[in-house]
C-alpha atoms as a PDB file:
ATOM      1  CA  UNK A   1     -26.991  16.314 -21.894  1.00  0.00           C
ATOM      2  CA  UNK A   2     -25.129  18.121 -24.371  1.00  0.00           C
ATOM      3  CA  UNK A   3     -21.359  15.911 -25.458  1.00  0.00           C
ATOM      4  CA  UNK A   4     -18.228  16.267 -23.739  1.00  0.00           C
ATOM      5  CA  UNK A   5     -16.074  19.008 -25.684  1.00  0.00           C
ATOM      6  CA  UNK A   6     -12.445  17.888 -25.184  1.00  0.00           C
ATOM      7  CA  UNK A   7      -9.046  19.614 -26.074  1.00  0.00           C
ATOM      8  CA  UNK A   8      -6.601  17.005 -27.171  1.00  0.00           C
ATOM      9  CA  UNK A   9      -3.057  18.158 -26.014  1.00  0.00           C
ATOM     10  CA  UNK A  10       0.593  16.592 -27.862  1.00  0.00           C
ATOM     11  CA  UNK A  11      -1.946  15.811 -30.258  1.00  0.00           C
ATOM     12  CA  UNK A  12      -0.076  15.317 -33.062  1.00  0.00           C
ATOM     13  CA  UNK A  13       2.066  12.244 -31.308  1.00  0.00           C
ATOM     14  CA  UNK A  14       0.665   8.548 -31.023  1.00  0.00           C
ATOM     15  CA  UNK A  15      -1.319   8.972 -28.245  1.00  0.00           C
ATOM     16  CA  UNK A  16      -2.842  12.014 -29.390  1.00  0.00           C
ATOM     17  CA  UNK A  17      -3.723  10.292 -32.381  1.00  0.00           C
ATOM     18  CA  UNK A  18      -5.078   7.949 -30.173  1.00  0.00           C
ATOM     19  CA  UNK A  19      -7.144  10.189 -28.165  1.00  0.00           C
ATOM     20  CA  UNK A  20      -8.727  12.302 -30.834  1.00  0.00           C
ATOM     21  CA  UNK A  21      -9.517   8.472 -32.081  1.00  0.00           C
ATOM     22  CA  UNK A  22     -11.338   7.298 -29.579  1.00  0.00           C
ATOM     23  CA  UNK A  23     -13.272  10.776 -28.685  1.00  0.00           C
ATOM     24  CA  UNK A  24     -14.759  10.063 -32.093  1.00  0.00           C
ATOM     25  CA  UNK A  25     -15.918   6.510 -30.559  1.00  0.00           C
ATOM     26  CA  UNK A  26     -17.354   7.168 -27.876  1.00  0.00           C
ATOM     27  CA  UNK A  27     -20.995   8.436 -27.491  1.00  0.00           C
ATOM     28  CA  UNK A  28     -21.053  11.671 -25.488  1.00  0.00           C
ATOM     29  CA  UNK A  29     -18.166  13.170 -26.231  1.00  0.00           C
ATOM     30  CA  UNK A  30     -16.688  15.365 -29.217  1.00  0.00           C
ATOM     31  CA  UNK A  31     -13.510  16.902 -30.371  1.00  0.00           C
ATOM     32  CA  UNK A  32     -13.458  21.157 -29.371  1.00  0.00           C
ATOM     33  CA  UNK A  33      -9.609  21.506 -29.871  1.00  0.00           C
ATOM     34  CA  UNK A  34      -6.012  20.119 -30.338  1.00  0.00           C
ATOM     35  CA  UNK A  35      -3.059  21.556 -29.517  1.00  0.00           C
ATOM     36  CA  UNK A  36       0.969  21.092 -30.334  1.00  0.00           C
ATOM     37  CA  UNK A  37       4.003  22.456 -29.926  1.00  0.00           C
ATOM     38  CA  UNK A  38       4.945  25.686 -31.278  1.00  0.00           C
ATOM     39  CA  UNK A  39       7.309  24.671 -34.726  1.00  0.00           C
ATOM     40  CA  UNK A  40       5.418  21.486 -35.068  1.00  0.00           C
ATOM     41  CA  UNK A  41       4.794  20.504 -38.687  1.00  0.00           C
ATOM     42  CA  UNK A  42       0.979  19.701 -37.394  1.00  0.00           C
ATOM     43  CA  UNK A  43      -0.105  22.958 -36.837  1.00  0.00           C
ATOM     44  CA  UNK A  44      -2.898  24.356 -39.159  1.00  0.00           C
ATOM     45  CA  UNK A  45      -3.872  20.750 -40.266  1.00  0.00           C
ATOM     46  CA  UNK A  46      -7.345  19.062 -39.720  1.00  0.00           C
ATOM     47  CA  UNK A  47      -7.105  16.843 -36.539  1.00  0.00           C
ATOM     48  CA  UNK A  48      -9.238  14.741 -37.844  1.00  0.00           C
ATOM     49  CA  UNK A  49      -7.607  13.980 -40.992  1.00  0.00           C
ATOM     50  CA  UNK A  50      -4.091  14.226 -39.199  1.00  0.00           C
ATOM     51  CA  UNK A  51      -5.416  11.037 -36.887  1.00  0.00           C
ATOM     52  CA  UNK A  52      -6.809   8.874 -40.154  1.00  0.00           C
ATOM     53  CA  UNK A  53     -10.637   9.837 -39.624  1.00  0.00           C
ATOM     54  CA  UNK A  54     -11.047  11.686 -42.332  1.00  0.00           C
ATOM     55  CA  UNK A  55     -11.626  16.080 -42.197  1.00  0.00           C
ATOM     56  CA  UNK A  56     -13.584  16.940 -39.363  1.00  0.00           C
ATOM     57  CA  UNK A  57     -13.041  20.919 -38.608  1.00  0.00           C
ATOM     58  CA  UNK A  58     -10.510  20.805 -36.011  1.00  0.00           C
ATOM     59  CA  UNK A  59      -7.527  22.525 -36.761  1.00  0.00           C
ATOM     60  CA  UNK A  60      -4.545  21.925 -34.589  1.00  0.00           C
ATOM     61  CA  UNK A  61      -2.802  25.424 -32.757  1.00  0.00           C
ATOM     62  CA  UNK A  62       0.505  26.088 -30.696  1.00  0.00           C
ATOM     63  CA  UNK A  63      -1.976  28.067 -28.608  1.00  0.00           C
ATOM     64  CA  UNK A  64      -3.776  26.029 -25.910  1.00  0.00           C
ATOM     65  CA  UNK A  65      -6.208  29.244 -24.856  1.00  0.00           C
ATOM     66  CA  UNK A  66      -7.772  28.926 -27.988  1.00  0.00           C
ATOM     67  CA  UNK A  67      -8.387  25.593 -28.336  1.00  0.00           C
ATOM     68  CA  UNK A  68      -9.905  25.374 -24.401  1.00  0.00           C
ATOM     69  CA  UNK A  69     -12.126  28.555 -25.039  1.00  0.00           C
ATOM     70  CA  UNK A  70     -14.917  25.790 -26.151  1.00  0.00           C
ATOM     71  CA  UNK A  71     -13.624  22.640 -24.440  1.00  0.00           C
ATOM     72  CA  UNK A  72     -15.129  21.233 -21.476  1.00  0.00           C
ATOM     73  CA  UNK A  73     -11.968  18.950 -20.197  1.00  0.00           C
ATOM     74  CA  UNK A  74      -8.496  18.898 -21.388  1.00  0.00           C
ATOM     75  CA  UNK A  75      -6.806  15.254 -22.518  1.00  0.00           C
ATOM     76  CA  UNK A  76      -3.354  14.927 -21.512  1.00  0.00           C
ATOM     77  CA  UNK A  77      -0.566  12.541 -21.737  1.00  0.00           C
ATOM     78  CA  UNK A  78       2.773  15.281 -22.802  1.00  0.00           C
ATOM     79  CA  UNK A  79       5.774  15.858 -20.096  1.00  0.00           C
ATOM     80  CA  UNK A  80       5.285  16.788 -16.552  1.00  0.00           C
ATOM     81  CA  UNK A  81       6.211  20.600 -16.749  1.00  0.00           C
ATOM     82  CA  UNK A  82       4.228  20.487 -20.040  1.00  0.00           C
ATOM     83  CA  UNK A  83       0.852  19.727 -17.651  1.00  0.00           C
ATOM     84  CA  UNK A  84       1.561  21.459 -14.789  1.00  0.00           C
ATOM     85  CA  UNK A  85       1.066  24.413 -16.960  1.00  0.00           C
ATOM     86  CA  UNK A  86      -1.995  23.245 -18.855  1.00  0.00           C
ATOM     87  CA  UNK A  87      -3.251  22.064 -15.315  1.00  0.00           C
ATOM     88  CA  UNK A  88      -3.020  25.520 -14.278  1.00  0.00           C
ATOM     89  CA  UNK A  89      -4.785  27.030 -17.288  1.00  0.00           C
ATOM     90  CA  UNK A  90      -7.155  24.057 -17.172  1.00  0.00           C
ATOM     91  CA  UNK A  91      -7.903  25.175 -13.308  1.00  0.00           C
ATOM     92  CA  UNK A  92      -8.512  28.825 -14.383  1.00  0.00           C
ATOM     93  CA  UNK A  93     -10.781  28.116 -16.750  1.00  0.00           C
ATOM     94  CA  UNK A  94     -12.849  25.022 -14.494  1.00  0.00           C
ATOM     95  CA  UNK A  95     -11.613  22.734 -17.132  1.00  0.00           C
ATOM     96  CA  UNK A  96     -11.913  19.136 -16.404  1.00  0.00           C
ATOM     97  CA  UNK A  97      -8.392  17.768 -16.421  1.00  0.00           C
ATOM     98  CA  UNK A  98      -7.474  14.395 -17.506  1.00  0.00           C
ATOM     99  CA  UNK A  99      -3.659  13.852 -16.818  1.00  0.00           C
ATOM    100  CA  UNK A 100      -1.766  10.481 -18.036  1.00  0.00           C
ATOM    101  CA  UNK A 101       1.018  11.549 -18.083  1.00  0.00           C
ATOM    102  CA  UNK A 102       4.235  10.168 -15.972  1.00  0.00           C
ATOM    103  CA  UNK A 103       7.763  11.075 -14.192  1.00  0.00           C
ATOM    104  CA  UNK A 104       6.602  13.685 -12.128  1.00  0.00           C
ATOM    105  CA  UNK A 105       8.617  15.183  -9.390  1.00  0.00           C
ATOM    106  CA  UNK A 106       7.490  15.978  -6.205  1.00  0.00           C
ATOM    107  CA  UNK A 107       7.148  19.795  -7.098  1.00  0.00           C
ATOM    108  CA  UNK A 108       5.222  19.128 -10.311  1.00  0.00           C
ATOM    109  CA  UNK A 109       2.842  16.664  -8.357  1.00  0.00           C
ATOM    110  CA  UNK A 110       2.624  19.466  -5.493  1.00  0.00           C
ATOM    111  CA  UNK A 111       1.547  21.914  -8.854  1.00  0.00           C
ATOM    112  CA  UNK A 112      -1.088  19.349  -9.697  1.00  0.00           C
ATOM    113  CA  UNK A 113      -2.750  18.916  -6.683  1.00  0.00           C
ATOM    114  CA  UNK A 114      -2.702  22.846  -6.033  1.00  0.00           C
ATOM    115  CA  UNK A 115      -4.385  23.179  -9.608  1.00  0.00           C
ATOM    116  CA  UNK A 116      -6.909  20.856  -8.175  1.00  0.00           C
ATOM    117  CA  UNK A 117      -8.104  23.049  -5.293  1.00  0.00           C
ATOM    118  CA  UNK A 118     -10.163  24.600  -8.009  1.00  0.00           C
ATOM    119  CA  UNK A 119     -11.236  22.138 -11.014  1.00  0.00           C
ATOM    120  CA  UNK A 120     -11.682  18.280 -11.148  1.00  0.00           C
ATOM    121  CA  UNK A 121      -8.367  16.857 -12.266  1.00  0.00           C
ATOM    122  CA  UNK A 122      -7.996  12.768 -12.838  1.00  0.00           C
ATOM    123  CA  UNK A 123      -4.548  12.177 -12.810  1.00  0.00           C
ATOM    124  CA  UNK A 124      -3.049   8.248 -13.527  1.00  0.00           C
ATOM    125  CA  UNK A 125       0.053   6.445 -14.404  1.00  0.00           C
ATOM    126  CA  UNK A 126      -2.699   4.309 -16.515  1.00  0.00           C
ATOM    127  CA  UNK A 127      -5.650   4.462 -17.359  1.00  0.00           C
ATOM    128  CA  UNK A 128      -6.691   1.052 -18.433  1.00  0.00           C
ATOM    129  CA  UNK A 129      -9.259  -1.403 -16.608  1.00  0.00           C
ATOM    130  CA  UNK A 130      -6.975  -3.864 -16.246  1.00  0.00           C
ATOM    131  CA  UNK A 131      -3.763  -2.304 -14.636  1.00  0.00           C
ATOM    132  CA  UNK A 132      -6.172  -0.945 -11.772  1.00  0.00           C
ATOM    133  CA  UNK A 133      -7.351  -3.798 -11.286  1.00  0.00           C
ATOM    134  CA  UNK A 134      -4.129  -5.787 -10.520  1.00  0.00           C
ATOM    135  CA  UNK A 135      -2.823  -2.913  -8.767  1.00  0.00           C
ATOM    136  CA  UNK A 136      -5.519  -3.333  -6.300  1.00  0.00           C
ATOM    137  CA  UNK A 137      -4.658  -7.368  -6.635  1.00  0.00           C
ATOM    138  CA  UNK A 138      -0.960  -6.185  -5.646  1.00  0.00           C
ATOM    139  CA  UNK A 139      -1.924  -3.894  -2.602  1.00  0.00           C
ATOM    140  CA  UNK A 140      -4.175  -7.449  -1.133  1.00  0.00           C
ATOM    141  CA  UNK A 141      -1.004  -9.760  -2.028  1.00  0.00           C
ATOM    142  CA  UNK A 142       1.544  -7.495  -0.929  1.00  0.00           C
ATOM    143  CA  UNK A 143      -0.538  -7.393   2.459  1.00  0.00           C
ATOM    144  CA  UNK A 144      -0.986 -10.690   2.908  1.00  0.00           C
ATOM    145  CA  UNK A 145       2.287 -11.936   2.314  1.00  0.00           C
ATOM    146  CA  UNK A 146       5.342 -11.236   5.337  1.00  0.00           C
ATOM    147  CA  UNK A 147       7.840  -8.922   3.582  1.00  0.00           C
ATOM    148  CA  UNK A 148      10.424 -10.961   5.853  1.00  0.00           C
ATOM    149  CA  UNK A 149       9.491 -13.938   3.603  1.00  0.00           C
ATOM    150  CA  UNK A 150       8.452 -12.764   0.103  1.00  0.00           C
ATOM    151  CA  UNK A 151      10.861 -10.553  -1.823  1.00  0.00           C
ATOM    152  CA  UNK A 152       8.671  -8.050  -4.260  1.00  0.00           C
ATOM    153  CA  UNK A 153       9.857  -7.389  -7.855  1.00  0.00           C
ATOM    154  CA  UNK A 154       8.391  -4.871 -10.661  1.00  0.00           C
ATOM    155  CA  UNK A 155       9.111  -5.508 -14.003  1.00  0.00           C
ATOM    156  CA  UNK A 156       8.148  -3.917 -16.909  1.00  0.00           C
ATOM    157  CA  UNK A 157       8.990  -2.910 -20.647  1.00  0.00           C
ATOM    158  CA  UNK A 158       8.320  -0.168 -23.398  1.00  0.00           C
ATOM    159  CA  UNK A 159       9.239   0.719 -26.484  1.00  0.00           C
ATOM    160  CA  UNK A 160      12.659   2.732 -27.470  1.00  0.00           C
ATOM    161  CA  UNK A 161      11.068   5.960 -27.510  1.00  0.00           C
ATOM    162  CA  UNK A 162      10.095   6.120 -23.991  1.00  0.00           C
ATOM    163  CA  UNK A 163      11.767   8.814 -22.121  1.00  0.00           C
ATOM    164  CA  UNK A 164      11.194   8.311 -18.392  1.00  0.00           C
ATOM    165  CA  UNK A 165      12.065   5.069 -16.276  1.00  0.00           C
ATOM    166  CA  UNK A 166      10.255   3.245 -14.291  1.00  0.00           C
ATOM    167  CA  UNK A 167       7.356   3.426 -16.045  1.00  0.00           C
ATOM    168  CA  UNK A 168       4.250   5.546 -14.616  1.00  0.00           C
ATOM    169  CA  UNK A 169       2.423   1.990 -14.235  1.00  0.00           C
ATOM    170  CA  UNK A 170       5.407   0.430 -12.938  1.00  0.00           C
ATOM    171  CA  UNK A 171       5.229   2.826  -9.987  1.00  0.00           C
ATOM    172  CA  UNK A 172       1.812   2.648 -10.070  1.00  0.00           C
ATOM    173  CA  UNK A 173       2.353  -0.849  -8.981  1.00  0.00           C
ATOM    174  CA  UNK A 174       5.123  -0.070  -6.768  1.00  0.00           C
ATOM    175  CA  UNK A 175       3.239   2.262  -4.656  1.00  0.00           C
ATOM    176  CA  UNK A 176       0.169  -0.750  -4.587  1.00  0.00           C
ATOM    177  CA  UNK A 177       2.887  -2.761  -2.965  1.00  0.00           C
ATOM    178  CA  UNK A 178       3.896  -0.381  -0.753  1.00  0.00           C
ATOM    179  CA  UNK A 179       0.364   0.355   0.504  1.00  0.00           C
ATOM    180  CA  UNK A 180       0.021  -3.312   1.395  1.00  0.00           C
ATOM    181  CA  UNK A 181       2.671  -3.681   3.562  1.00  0.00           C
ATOM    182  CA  UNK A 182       2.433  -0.210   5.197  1.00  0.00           C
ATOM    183  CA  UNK A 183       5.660   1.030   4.068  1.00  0.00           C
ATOM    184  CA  UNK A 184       7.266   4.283   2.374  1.00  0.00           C
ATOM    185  CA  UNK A 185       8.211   3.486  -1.360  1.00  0.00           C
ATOM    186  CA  UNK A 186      10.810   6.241  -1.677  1.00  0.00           C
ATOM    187  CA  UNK A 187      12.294   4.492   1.314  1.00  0.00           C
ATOM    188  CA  UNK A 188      11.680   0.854   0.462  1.00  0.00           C
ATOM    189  CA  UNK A 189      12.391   0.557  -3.583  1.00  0.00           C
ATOM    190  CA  UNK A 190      15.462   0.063  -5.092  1.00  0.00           C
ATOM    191  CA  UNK A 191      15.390   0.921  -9.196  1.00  0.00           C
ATOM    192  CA  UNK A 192      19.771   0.224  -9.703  1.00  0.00           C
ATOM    193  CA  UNK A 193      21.617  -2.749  -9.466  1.00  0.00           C
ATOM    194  CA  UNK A 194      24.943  -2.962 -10.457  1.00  0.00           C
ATOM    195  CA  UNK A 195      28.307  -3.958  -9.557  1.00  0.00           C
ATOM    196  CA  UNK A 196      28.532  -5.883  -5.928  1.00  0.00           C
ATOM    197  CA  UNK A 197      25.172  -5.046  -4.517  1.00  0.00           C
ATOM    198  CA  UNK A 198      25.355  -7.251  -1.488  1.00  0.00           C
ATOM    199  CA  UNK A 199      22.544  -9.462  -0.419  1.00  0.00           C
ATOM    200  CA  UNK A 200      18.988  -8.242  -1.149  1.00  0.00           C
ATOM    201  CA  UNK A 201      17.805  -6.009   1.742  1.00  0.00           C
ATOM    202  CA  UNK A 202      14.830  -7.575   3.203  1.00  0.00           C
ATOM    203  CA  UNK A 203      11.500  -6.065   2.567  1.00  0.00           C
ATOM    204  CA  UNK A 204      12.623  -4.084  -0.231  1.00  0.00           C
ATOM    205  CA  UNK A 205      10.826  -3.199  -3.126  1.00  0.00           C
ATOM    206  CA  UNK A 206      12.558  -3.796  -6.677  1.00  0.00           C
ATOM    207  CA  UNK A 207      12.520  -2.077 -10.276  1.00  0.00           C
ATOM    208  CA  UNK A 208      13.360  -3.642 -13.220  1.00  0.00           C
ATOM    209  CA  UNK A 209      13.180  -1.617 -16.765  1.00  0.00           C
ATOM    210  CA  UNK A 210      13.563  -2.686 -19.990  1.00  0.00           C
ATOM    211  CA  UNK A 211      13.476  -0.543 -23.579  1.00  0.00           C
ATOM    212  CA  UNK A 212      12.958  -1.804 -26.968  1.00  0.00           C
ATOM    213  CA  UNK A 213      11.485  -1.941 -30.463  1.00  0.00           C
ATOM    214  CA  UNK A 214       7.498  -1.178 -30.270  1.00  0.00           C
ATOM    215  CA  UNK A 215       5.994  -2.861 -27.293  1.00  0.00           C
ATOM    216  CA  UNK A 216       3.351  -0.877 -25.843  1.00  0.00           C
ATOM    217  CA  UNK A 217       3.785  -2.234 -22.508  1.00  0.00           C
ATOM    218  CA  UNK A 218       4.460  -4.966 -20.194  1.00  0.00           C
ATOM    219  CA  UNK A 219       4.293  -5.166 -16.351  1.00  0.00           C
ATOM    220  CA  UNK A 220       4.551  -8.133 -14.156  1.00  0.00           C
ATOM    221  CA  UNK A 221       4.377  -8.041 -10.278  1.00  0.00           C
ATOM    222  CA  UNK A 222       6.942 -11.297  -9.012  1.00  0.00           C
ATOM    223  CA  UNK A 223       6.633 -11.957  -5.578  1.00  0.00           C
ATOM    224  CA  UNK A 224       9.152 -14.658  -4.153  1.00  0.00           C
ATOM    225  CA  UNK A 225       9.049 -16.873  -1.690  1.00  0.00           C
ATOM    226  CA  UNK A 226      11.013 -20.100  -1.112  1.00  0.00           C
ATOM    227  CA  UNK A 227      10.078 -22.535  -3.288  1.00  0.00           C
ATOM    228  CA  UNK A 228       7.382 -20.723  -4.925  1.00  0.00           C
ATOM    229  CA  UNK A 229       6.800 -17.720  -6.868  1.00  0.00           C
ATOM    230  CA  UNK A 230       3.487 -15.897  -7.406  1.00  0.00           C
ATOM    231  CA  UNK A 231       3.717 -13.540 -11.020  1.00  0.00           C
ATOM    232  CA  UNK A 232       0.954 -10.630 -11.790  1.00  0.00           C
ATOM    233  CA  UNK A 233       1.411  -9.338 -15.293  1.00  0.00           C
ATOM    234  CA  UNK A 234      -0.205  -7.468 -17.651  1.00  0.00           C
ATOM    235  CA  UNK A 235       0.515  -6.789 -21.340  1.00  0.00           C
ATOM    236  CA  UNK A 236      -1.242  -3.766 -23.498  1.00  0.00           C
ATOM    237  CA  UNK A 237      -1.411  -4.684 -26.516  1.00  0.00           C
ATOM    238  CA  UNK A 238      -2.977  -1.175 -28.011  1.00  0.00           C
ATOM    239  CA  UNK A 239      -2.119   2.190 -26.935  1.00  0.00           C
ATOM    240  CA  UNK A 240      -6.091   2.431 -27.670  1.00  0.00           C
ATOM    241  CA  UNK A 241      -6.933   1.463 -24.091  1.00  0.00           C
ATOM    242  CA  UNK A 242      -5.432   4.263 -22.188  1.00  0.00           C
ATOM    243  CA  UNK A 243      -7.329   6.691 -25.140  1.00  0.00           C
ATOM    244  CA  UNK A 244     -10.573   5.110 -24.013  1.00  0.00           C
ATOM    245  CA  UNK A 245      -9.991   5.238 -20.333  1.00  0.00           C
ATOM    246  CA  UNK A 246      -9.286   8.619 -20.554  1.00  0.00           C
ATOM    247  CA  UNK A 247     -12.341   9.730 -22.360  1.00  0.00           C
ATOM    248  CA  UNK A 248     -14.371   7.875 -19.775  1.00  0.00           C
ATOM    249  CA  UNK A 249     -12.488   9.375 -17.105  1.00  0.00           C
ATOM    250  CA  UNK A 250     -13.224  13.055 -18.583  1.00  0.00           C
ATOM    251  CA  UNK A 251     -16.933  12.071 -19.016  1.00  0.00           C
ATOM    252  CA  UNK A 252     -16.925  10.797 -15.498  1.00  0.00           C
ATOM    253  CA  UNK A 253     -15.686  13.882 -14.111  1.00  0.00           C
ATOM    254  CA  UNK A 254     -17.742  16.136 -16.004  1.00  0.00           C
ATOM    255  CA  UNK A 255     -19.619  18.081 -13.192  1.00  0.00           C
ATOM    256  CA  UNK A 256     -17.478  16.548 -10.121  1.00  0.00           C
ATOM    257  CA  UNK A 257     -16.220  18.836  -7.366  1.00  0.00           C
ATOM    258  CA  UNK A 258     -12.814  19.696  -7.600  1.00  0.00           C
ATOM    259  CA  UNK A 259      -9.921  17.373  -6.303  1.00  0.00           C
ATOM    260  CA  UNK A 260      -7.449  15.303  -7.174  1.00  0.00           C
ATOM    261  CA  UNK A 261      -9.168  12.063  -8.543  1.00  0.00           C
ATOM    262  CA  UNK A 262      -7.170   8.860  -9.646  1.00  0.00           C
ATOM    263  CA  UNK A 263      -8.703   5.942 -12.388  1.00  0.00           C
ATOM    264  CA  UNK A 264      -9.913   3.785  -9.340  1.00  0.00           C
ATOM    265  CA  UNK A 265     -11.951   6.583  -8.521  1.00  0.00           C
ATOM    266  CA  UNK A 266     -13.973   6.465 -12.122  1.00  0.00           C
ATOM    267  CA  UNK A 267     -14.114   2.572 -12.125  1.00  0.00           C
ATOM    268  CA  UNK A 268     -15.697   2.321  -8.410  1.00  0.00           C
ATOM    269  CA  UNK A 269     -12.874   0.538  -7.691  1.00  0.00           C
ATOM    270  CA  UNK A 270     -11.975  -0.295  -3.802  1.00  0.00           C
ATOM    271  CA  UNK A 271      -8.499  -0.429  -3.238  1.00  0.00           C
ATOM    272  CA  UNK A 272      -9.089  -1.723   0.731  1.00  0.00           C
END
């Protein structure tokens, strides 16, 4: 079979850079477009050259139609109203649709799964091996363990330039919790404390977030007991791994029926 050709959108920013990196690592897939912002200083420059690889033919546009004329899937990891509107071109076109991207609302995440009536779309708040596996560790903990005696706790941190809080993965985790214990998150979680907050209401599901300098990204599940404390953490240590998970993701779904698909999907990963 013929590569992968993937559109790279926000490719000018650090995880485009990333992406476009690790298309050119991976066997069976190749670079058909990147896209930026209109005004951005990238456009008209080599993609290749713009990520450190050296010239490769790609020239980076402000107009996503042109670079998905020859793509086969569409890398994404901008802002939420950003891809609801490339899922939506990505959809008319039967574009595979890879989405990492986080802090949607409800009404963006209702756009997403419309878009997916018609293509394949694989949409995570991370797409690394390892956070989908402990999230699936978090659902079997959370289940086993009586909420009425083990207080749940999701902490995580990111570098400064992070613009939405909690992290994607933190409510990835969240939601793993949730799932365990058969309960709502948007009814259970509580992401502000401050001031005279009262005793901690039982069962409840807690957010911690923390912003600084350039850490990639650290998570950590607590879960509390008395007298004992069980800790599930994870720490990326390269922005590389979600770039690779992404490009498997797209390869995996090249061909799939349409639907919503998430990353434990693509890793034949049981969450039960």
């Amino acid at each position: 079979m013929a590569d992968m050709k993937l559109a790279v959108v926000g490719a000018a920013g650090r995880m485009g850079q990333a992406l476009i990196q690790a298309i050119s690592a991976i066997e069976g897939a190749t670079l058909a477009g990147a896209v930026e912002r209109d005004g951005s200083d990238a456009i008209g420059r080599d993609a290749g050259e713009m990520s450190g690889l050296g010239r490769n033919g790609v020239l980076v546009t402000d107009d996503p139609k042109v670079a998905f004329a020859s793509a086969d899937g569409v890398l994404d990891f901008t802002a939420p109203a950003v891809s609801v509107r490339f899922a939506e071109l990505a959809a008319s076109s039967g574009l595979v649709h890879v989405i990492g991207t986080t802090g949607f609302e409800s009404a963006q995440e209702e756009a997403v799964r419309t878009a997916s009536g018609r293509t394949a779309i694989v949409k995570s708040g991370n797409m690394s091996l390892g956070v989908n596996l402990l999230s699936v560790l978090v659902k079997q903990a959370a289940r086993a363990l009586d909420a009425a005696d083990w207080d749940i706790e999701v902490l995580e941190m990111h570098h400064r330039h992070k613009v939405d809080a909690p992290s994607g993965t933190a409510y990835l985790f969240g939601e793993a919790a949730a799932q365990g214990r058969g309960v709502d998150l948007s009814e259970s979680s509580v992401r502000v404390r401050d001031g005279q907050t009262g005793p901690r209401p039982v069962g409840s599901i807690g957010f911690a977030t923390l912003r600084g300098g350039s850490v990639v990204g650290e998570h950590s599940v607590v879960m509390a007991g008395e007298g004992e404390a069980i800790e599930l953490t994870h720490r990326a240590l390269d922005r590389s791994i979600f770039a690779r998970g992404a490009v498997k993701a797209a390869l995996w779904a090249r061909g799939r029926q349409p639907g919503l698909y998430s990353m434990l999907d693509v890793l034949g990963i049981s969450d039960q």
